[in-house]
N, C-alpha and C. Protein backbone atom coordinates (compact mmCIF):
# COMPACT_ATOMS: atom_id res chain seq x y z
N UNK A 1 -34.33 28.29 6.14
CA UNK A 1 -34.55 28.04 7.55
C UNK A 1 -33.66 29.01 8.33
N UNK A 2 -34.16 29.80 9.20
CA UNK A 2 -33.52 30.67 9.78
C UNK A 2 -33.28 30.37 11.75
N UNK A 3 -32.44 30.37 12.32
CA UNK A 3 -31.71 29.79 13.53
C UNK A 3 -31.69 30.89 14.14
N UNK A 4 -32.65 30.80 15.31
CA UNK A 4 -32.85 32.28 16.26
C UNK A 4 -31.99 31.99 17.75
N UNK A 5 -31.04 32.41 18.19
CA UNK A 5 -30.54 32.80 19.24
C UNK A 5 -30.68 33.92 20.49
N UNK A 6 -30.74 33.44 21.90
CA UNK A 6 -31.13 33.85 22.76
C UNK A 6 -30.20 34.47 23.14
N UNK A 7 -29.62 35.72 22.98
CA UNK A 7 -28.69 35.98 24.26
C UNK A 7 -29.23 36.86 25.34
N UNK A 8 -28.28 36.57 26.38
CA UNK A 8 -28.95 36.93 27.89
C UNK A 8 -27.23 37.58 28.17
N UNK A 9 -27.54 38.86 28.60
CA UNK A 9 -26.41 39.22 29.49
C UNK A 9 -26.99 40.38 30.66
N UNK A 10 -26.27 40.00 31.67
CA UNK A 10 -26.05 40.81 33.15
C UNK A 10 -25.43 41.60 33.41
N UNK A 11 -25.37 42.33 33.95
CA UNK A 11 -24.44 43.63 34.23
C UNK A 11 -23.19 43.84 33.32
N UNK A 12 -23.88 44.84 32.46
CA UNK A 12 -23.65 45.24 31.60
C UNK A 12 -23.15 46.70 31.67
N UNK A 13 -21.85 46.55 31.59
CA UNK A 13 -21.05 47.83 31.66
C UNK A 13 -21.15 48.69 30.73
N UNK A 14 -20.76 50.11 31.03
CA UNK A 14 -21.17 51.56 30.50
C UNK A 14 -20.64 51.30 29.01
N UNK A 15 -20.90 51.67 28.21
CA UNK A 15 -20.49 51.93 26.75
C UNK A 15 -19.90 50.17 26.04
N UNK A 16 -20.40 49.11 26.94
CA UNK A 16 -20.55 47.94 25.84
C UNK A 16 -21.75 47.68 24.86
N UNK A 17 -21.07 47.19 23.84
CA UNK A 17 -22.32 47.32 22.93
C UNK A 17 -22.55 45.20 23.13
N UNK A 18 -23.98 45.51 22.29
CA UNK A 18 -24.52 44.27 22.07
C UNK A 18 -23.42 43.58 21.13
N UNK A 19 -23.60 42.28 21.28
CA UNK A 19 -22.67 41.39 20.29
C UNK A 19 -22.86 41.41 18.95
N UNK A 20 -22.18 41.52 18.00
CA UNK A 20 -23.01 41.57 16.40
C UNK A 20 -23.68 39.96 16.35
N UNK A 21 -24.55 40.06 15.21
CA UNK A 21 -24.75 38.86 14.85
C UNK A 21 -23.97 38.55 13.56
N UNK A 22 -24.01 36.82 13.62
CA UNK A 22 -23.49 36.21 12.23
C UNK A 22 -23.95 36.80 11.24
N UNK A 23 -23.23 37.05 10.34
CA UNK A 23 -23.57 37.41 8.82
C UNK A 23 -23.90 35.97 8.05
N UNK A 24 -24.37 36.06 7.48
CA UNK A 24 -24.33 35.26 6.18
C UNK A 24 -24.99 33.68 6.25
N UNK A 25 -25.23 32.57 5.44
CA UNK A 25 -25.85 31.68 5.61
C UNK A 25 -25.05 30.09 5.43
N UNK A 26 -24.86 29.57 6.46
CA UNK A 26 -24.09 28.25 6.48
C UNK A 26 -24.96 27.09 5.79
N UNK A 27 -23.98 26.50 5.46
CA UNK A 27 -24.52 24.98 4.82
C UNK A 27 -25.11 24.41 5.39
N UNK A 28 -26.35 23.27 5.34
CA UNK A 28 -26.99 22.77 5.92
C UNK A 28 -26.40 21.11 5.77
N UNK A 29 -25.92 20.33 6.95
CA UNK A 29 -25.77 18.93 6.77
C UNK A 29 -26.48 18.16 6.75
N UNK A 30 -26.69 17.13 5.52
CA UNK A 30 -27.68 16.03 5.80
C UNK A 30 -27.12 14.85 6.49
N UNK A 31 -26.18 14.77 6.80
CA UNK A 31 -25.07 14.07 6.95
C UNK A 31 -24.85 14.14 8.87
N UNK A 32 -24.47 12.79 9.19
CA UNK A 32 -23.70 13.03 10.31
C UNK A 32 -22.34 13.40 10.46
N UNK A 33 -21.35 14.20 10.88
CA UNK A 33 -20.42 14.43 10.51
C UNK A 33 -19.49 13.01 11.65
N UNK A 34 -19.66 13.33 12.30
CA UNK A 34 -18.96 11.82 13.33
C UNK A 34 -19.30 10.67 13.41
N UNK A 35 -20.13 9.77 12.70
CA UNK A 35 -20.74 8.80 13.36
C UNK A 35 -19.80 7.73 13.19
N UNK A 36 -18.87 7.95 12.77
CA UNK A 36 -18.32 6.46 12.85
C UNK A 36 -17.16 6.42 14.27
N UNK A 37 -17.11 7.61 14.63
CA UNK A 37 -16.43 7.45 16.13
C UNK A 37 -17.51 7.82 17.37
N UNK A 38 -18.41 8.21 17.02
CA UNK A 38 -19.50 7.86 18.29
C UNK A 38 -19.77 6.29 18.18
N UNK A 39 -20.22 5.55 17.05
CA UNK A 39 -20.05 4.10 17.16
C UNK A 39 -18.86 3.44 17.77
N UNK A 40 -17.70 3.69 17.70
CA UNK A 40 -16.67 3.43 18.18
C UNK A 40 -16.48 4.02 19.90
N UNK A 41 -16.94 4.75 20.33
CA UNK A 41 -17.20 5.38 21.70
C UNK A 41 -18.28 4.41 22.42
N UNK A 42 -19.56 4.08 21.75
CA UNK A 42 -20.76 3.42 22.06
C UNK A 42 -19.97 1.51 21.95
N UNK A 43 -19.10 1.31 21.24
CA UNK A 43 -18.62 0.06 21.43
C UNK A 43 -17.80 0.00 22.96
N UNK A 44 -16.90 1.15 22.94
CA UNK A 44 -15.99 0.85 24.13
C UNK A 44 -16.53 1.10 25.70
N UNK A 45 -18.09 1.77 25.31
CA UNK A 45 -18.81 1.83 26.91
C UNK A 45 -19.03 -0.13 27.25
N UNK A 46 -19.27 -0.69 25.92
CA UNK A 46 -19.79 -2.14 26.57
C UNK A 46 -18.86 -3.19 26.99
N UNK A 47 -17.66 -2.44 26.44
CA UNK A 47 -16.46 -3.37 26.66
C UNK A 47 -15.83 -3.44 28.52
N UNK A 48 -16.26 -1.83 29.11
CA UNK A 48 -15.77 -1.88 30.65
C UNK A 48 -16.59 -2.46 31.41
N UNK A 49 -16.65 -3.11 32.47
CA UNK A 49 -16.72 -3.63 33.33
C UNK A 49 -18.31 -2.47 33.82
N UNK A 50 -19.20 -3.60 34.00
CA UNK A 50 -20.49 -2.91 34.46
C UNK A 50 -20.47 -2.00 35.77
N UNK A 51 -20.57 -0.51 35.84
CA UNK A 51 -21.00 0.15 37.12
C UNK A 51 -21.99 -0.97 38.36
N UNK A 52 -20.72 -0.89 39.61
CA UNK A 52 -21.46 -1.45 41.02
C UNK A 52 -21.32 -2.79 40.54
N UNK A 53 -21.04 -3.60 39.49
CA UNK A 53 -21.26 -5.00 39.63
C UNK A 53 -20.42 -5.36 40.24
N UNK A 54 -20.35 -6.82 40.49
CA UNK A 54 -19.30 -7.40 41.85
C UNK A 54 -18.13 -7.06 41.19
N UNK A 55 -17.26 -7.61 39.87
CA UNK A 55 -15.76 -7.53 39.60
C UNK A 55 -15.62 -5.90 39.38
N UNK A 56 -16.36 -4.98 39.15
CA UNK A 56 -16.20 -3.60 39.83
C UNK A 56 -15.87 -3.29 40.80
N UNK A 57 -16.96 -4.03 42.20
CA UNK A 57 -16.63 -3.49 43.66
C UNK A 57 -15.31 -4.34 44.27
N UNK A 58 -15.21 -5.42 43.83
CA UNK A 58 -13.46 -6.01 43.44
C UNK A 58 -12.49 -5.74 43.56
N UNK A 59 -12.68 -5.18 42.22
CA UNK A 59 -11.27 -4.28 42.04
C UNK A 59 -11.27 -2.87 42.44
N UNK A 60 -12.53 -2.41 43.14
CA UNK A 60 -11.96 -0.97 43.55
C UNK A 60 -12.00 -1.30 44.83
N UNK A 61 -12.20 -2.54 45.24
CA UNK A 61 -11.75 -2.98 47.26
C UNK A 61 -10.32 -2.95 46.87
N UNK A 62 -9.61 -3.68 46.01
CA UNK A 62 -8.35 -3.55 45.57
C UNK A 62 -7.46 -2.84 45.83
N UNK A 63 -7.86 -1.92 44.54
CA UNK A 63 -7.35 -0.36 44.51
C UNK A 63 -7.03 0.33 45.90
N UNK A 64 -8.10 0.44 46.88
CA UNK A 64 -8.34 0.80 48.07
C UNK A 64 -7.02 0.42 48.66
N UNK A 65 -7.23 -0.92 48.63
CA UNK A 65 -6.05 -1.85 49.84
C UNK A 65 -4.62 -1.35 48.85
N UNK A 66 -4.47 -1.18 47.89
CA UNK A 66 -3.17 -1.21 47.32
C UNK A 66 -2.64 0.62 48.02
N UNK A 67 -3.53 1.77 47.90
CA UNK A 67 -3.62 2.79 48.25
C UNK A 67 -3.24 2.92 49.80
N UNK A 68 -3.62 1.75 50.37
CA UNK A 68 -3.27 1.90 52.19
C UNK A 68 -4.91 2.41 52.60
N UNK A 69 -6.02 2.41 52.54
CA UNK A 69 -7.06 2.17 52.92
C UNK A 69 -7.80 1.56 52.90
N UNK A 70 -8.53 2.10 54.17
CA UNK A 70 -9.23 0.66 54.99
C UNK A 70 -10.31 0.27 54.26
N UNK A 71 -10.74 -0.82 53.98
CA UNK A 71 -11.43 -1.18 53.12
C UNK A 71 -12.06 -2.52 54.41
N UNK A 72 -13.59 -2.76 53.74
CA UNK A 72 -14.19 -3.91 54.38
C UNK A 72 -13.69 -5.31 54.06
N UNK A 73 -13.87 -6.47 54.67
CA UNK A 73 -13.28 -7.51 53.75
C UNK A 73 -14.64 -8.31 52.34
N UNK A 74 -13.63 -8.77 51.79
CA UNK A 74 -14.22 -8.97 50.27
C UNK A 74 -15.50 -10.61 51.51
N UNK A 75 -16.41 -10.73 51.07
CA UNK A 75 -17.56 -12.06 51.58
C UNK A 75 -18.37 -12.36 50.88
N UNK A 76 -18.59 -13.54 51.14
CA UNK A 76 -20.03 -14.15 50.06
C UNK A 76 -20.90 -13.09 49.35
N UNK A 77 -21.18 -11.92 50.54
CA UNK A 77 -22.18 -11.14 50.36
C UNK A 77 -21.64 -9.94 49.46
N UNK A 78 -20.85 -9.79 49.22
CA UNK A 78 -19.90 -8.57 48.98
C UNK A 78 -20.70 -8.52 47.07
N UNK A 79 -21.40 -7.54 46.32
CA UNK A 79 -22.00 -6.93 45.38
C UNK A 79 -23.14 -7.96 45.24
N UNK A 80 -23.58 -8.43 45.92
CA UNK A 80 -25.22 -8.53 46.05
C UNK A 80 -26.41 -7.55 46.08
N UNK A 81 -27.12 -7.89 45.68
CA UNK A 81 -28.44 -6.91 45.61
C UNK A 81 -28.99 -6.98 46.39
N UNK A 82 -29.42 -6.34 47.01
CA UNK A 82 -30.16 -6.29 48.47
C UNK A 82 -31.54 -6.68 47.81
N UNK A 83 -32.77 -7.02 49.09
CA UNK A 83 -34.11 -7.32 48.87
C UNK A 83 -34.81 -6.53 48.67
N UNK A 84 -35.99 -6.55 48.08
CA UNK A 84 -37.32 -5.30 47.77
C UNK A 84 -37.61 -4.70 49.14
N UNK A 85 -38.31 -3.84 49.12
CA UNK A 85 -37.96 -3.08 50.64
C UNK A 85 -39.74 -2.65 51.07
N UNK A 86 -40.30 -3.02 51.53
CA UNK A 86 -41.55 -2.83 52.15
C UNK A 86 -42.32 -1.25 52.45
């Protein structure tokens, strides 16, 4: 199996040459080489706190107020979903 590469270059100065290509032929993996820390990456996305959900917008009203900005006040309504929209 042979692996074809595109190169693209732009202004291209006087007496540069083209890039060589790779010599020779690499091993082929059947194998994943990482998967047991992408599983471990894919565990710790479910562990944080859901994007926009209320104890998100929470604690970054928080953050805000701890920072010295103005922030809205926290209300019933505060990370609700708004209605379908016509």
């Amino acid at each position: 199996m042979f692996r074809y590469f595109l190169v693209l270059m732009a202004g291209q100065l006087p007496g540069q040459a083209m890039p060589k290509a790779l010599e020779g032929e690499e091993e082929e993996h059947n194998t994943v080489r990482y998967e047991a820390e992408r599983k471990r990456k894919k565990g710790d996305r479910n562990d944080k706190k859901k994007f926009k959900s209320k104890e998100w917008i929470l604690a970054k009203k928080e953050r805000r107020r701890l920072q010295g900005k103005s922030t809205n006040p926290d209300s019933k309504y505060t990370g609700r979903s708004r209605g379908p929209k016509f």
